[in-house]
Protein backbone atom coordinates (compact mmCIF):
# COMPACT_ATOMS: atom_id res chain seq x y z
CA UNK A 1 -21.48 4.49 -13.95
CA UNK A 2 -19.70 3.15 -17.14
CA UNK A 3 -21.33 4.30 -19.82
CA UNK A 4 -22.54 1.11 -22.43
CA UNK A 5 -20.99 -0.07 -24.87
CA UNK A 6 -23.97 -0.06 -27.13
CA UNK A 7 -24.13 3.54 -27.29
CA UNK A 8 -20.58 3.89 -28.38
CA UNK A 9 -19.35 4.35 -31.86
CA UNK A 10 -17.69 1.70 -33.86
CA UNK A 11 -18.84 -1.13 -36.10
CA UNK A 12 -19.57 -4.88 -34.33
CA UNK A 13 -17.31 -7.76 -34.94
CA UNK A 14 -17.73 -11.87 -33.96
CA UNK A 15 -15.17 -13.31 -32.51
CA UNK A 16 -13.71 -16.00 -30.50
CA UNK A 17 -10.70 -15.75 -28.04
CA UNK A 18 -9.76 -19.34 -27.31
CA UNK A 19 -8.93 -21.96 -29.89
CA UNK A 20 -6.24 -24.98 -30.49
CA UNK A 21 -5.07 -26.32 -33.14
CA UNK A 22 -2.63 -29.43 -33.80
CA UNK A 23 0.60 -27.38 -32.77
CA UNK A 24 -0.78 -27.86 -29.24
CA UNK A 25 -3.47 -30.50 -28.44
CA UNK A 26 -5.95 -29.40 -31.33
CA UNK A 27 -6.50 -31.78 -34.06
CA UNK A 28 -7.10 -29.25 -36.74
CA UNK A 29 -4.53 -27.51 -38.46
CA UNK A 30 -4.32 -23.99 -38.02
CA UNK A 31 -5.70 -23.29 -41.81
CA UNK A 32 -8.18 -26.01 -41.16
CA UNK A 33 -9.92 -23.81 -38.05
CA UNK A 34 -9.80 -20.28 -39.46
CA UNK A 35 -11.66 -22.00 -42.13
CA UNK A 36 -14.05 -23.22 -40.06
CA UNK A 37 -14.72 -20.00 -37.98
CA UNK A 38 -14.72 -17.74 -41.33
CA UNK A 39 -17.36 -20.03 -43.25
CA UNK A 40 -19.88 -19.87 -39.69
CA UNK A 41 -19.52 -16.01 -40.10
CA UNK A 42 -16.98 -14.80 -37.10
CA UNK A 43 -14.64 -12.05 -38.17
CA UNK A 44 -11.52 -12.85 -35.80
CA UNK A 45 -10.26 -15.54 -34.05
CA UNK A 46 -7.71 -16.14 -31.28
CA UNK A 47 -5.06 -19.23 -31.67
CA UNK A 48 -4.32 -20.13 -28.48
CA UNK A 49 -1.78 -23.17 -28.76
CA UNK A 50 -0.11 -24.15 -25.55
CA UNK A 51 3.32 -22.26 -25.16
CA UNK A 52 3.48 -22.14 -28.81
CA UNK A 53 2.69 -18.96 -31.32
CA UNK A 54 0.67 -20.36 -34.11
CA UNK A 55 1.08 -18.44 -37.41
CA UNK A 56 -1.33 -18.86 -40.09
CA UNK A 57 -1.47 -17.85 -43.83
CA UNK A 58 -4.99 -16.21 -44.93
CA UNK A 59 -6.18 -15.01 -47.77
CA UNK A 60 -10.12 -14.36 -46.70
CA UNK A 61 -11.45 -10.68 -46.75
CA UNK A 62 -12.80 -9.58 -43.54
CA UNK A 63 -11.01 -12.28 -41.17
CA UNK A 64 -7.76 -11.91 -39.19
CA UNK A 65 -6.15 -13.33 -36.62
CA UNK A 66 -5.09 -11.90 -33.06
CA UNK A 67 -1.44 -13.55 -31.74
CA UNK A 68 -2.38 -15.24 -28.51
CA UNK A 69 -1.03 -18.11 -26.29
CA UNK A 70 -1.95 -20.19 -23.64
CA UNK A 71 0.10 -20.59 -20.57
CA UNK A 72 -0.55 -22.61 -17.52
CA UNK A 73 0.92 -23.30 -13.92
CA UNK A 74 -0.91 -26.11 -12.25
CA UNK A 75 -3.71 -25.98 -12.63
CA UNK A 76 -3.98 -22.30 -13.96
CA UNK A 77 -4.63 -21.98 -17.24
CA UNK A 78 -3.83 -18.33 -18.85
CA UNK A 79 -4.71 -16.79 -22.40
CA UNK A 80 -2.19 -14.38 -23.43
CA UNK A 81 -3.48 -11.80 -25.95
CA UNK A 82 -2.08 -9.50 -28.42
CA UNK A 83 1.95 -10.77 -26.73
CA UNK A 84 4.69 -10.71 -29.39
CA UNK A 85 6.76 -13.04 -27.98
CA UNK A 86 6.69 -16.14 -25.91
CA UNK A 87 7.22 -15.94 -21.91
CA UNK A 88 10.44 -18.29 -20.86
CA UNK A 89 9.01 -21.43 -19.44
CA UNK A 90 11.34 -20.57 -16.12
CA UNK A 91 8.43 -18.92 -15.52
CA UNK A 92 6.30 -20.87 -12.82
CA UNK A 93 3.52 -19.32 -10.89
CA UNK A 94 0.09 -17.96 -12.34
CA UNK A 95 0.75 -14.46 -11.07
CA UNK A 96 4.17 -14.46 -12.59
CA UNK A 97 2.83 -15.28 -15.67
CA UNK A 98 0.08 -12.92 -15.08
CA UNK A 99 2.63 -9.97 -14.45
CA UNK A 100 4.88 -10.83 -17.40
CA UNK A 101 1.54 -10.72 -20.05
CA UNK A 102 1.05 -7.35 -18.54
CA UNK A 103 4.63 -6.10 -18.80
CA UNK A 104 4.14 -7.27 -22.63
CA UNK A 105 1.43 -5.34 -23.04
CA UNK A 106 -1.20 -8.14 -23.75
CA UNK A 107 -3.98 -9.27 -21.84
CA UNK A 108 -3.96 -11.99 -19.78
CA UNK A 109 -7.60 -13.86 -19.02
CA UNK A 110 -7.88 -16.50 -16.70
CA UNK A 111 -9.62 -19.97 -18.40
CA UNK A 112 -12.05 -21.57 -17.65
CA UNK A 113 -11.90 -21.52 -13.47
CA UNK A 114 -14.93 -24.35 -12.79
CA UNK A 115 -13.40 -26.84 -15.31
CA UNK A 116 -10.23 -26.45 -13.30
CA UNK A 117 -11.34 -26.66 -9.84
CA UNK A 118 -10.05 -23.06 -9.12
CA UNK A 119 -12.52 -21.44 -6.37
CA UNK A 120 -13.22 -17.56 -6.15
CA UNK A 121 -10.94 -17.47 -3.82
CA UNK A 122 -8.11 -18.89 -5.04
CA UNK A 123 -8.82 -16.00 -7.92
CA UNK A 124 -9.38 -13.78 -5.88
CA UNK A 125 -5.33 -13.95 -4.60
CA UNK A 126 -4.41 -13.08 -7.95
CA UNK A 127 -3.74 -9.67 -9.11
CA UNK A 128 -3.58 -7.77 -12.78
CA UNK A 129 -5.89 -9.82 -14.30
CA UNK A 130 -9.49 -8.23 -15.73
CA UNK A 131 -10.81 -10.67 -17.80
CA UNK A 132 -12.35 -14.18 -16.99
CA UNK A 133 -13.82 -17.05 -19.05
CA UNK A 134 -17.37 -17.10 -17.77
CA UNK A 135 -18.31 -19.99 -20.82
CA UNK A 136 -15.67 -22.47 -22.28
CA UNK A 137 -17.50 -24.97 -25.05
CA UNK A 138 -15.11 -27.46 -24.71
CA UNK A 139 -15.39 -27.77 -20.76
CA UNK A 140 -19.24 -27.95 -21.27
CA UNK A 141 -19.46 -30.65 -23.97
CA UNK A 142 -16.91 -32.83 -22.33
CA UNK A 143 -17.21 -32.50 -18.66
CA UNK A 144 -20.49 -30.20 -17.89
CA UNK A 145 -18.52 -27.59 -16.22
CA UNK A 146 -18.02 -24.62 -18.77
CA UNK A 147 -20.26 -21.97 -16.77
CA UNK A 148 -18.07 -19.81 -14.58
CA UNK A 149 -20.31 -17.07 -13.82
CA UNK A 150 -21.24 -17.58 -9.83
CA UNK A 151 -17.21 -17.11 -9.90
CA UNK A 152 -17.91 -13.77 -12.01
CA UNK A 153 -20.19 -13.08 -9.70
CA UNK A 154 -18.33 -13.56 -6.32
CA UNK A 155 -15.53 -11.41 -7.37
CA UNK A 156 -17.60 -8.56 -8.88
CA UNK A 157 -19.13 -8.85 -5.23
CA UNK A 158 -15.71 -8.62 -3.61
CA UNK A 159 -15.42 -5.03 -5.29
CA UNK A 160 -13.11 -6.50 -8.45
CA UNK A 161 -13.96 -4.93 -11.55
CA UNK A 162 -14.06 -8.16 -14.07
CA UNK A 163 -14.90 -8.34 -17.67
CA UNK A 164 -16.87 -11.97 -18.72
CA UNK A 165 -16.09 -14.19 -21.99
CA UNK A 166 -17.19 -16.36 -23.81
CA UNK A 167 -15.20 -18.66 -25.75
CA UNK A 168 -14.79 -22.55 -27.72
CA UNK A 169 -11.86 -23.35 -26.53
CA UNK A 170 -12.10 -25.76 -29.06
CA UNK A 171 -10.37 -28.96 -29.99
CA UNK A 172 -12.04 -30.60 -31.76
CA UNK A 173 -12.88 -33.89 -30.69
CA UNK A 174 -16.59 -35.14 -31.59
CA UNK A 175 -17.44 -38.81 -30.93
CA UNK A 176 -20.73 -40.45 -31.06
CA UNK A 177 -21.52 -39.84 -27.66
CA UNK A 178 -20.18 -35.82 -27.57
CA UNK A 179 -21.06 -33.37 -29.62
CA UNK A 180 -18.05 -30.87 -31.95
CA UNK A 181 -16.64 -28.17 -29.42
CA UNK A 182 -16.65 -25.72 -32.83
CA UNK A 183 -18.88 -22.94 -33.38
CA UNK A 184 -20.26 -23.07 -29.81
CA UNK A 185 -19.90 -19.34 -28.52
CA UNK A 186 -18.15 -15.58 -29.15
CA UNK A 187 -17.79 -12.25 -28.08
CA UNK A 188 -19.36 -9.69 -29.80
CA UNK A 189 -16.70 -6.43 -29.84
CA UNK A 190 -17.54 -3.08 -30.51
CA UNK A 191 -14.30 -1.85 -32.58
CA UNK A 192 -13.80 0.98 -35.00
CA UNK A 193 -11.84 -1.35 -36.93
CA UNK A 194 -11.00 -4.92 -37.72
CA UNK A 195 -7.67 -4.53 -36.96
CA UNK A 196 -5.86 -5.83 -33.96
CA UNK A 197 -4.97 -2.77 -32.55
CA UNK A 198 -8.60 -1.77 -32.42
CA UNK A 199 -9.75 -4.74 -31.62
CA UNK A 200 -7.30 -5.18 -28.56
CA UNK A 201 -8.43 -2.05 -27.92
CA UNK A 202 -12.15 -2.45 -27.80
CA UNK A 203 -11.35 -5.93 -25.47
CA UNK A 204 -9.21 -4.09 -22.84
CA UNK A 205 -11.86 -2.07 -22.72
CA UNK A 206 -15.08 -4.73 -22.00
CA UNK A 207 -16.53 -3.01 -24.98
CA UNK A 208 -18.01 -6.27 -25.95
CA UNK A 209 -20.79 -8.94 -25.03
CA UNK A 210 -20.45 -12.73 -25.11
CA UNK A 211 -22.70 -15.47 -26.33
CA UNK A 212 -23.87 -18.90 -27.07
CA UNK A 213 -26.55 -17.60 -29.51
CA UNK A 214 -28.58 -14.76 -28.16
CA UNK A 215 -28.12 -11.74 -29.93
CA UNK A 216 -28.04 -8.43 -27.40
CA UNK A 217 -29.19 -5.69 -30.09
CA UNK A 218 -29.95 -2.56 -26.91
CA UNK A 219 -29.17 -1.49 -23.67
CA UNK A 220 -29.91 1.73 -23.17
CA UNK A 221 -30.42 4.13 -19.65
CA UNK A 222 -32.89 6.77 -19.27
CA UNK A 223 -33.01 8.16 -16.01
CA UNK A 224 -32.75 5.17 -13.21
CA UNK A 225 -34.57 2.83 -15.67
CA UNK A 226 -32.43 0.50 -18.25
CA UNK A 227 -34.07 -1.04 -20.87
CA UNK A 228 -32.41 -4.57 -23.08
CA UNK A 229 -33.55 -5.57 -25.86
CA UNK A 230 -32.79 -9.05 -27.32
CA UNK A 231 -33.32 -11.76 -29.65
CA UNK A 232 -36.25 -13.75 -28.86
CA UNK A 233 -35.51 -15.64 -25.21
CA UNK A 234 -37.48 -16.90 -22.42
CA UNK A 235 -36.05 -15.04 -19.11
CA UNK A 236 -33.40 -11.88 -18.89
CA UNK A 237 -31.16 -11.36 -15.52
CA UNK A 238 -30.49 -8.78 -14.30
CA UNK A 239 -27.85 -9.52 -11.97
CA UNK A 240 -26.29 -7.69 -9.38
CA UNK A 241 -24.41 -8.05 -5.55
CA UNK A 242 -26.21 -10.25 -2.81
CA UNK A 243 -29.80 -10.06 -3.49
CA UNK A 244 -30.06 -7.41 -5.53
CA UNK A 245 -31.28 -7.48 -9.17
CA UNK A 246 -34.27 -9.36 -10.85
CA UNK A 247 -35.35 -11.57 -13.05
CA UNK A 248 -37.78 -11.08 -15.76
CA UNK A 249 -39.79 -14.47 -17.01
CA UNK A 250 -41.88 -14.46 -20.55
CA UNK A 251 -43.82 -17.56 -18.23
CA UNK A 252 -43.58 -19.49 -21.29
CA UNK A 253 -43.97 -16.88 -23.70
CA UNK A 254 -40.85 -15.84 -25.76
CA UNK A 255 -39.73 -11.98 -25.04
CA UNK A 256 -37.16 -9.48 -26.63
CA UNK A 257 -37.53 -6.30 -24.30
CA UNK A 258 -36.73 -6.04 -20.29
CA UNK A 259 -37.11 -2.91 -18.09
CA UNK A 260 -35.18 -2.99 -14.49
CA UNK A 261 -35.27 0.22 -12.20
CA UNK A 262 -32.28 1.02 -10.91
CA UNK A 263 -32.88 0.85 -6.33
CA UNK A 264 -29.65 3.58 -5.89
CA UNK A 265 -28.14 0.50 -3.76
CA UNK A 266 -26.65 -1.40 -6.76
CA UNK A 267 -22.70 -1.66 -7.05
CA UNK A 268 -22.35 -2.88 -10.01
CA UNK A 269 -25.26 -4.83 -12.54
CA UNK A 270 -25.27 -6.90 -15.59
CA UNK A 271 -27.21 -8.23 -17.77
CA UNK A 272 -28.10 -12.38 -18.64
CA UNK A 273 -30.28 -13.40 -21.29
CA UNK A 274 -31.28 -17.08 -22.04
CA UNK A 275 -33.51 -18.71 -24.78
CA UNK A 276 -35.41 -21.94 -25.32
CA UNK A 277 -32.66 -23.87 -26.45
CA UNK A 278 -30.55 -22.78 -22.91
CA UNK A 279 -28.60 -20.27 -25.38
CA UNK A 280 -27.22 -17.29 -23.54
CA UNK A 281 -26.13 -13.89 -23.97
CA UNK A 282 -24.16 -11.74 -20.87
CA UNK A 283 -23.01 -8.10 -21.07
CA UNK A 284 -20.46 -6.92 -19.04
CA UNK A 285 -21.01 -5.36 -16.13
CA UNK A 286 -21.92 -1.87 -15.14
CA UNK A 287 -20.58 -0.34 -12.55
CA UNK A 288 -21.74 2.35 -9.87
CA UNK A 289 -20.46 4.14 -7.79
CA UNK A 290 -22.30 3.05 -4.36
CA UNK A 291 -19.79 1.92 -1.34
């Protein structure tokens, strides 16, 4: 079994992986956003123009940026993290561009698959990739598809070891009728620094959670029993291949603690939490070693 993330050393740092800004289809300057995201409280952010690296001047304390792109094939869309330089646009198919973020040393995560009308299958002929948006704000607010995670799901299933996040993906757009893709959701990572080195390293890893608003504060094992404990919400998942898992109801009462007991038959588990307000929280997976 991995061992959690919430037992490890390090310091916790809000962040989101996924934004644009008006050198790609964004409408907010690149100042303009970090702005934004350092005034709500977040720590780093990703600028993720299309085929474009976005620099930005800061002077905040506490706030930095991680170099990140966007690439797409079709309709494939790919974040590029922590690449130094921009892939040729000869380029064409998603697991070329997959294999080239690799052989950069970044890390490539595929975007939002339900907005895009890529199946678990089609995902699941792709190779070298570890990381997959499970929430995109923007795909939510303007087309009710952000939630990716019976895709997450499907390919943990398959035996594929994936890592789930959360991100804006923002734009933004509001209008009357549609409400501001900013400020929506983050990952929380575990780093020992807030650096990008360390905080590459603590995302390669999965040592983070995501969110829309629940706060994870505890998971911890003791024997074949792990025990969560939240923010105030009204159910927490535990999820895990084909009928496995459980699901553990406050029945209209609000509740901040879950115990599951591990059966022995579980391949892999994690862990959803949702509120009142349909605000979520999901941990990465753990895995076991059952066949």
């Amino acid at each position: 079994m991995n061992i959690s993330v919430f037992g490890k050393k390090g310091n916790w740092y809000r962040g989101n992986l996924h934004l644009h800004t008006n050198f790609s289809d964004g409408t907010l300057a690149p100042e303009e956003i970090c702005s934004f995201y350092y005034q709500a409280g977040y720590q780093f952010v990703a600028l993720t123009d299309h085929w474009n690296f976005t620099q930005v001047n800061l002077s905040y304390d506490n706030f930095i940026t991680i170099p990140a792109v966007e690439y797409h094939s079709g309709v494939y869309h790919i974040v590029a993290l922590g690449v130094n330089r921009l892939l040729p646009q000869s380029i064409k198919s998603p697991q070329e561009i997959i294999d080239a973020i690799n052989q950069e040393g970044g890390i490539p995560i595929m975007a939002h698959p339900y907005w895009s009308g890529i199946t678990s299958g089609d995902l699941m002929a792709l190779q070298g990739f570890s990381h997959l948006e499970i929430y995109n704000n923007v795909c939510q607010i303007t087309k009710g598809k952000g939630f990716s995670s019976v895709h997450w799901d499907e390919l943990l299933q398959s035996g594929r070891q994936l890592f789930g996040v959360a991100v804006d993906d923002a734009h933004h757009r509001p209008r009357q009728t549609m409400e501001d893709d900013l400020i929506g959701s983050w990952v929380m990572a575990k780093a020992e620094s807030l650096d990008v080195g360390s905080l590459l390293q603590a995302i390669r890893r999965g040592d983070f959670y995501s969110s829309t608003g629940v706060t994870i504060h505890e998971v911890s094992f003791l024997g074949d029993r792990l025990t969560v404990h939240t923010s105030p919400v009204q159910e927490i998942r535990f999820i895990s291949q084909n009928a496995q898992g459980e699901r553990v109801s406050g029945c209209g009462q609000e509740i901040d603690k879950a115990e599951y007991e591990l059966t022995g038959t579980e391949r892999y588990l994690r862990i959803e939490a949702v509120d009142h307000h349909h605000r979520f929280a999901w941990t990465n997976p753990f895995y076991f070693n059952q066949v």
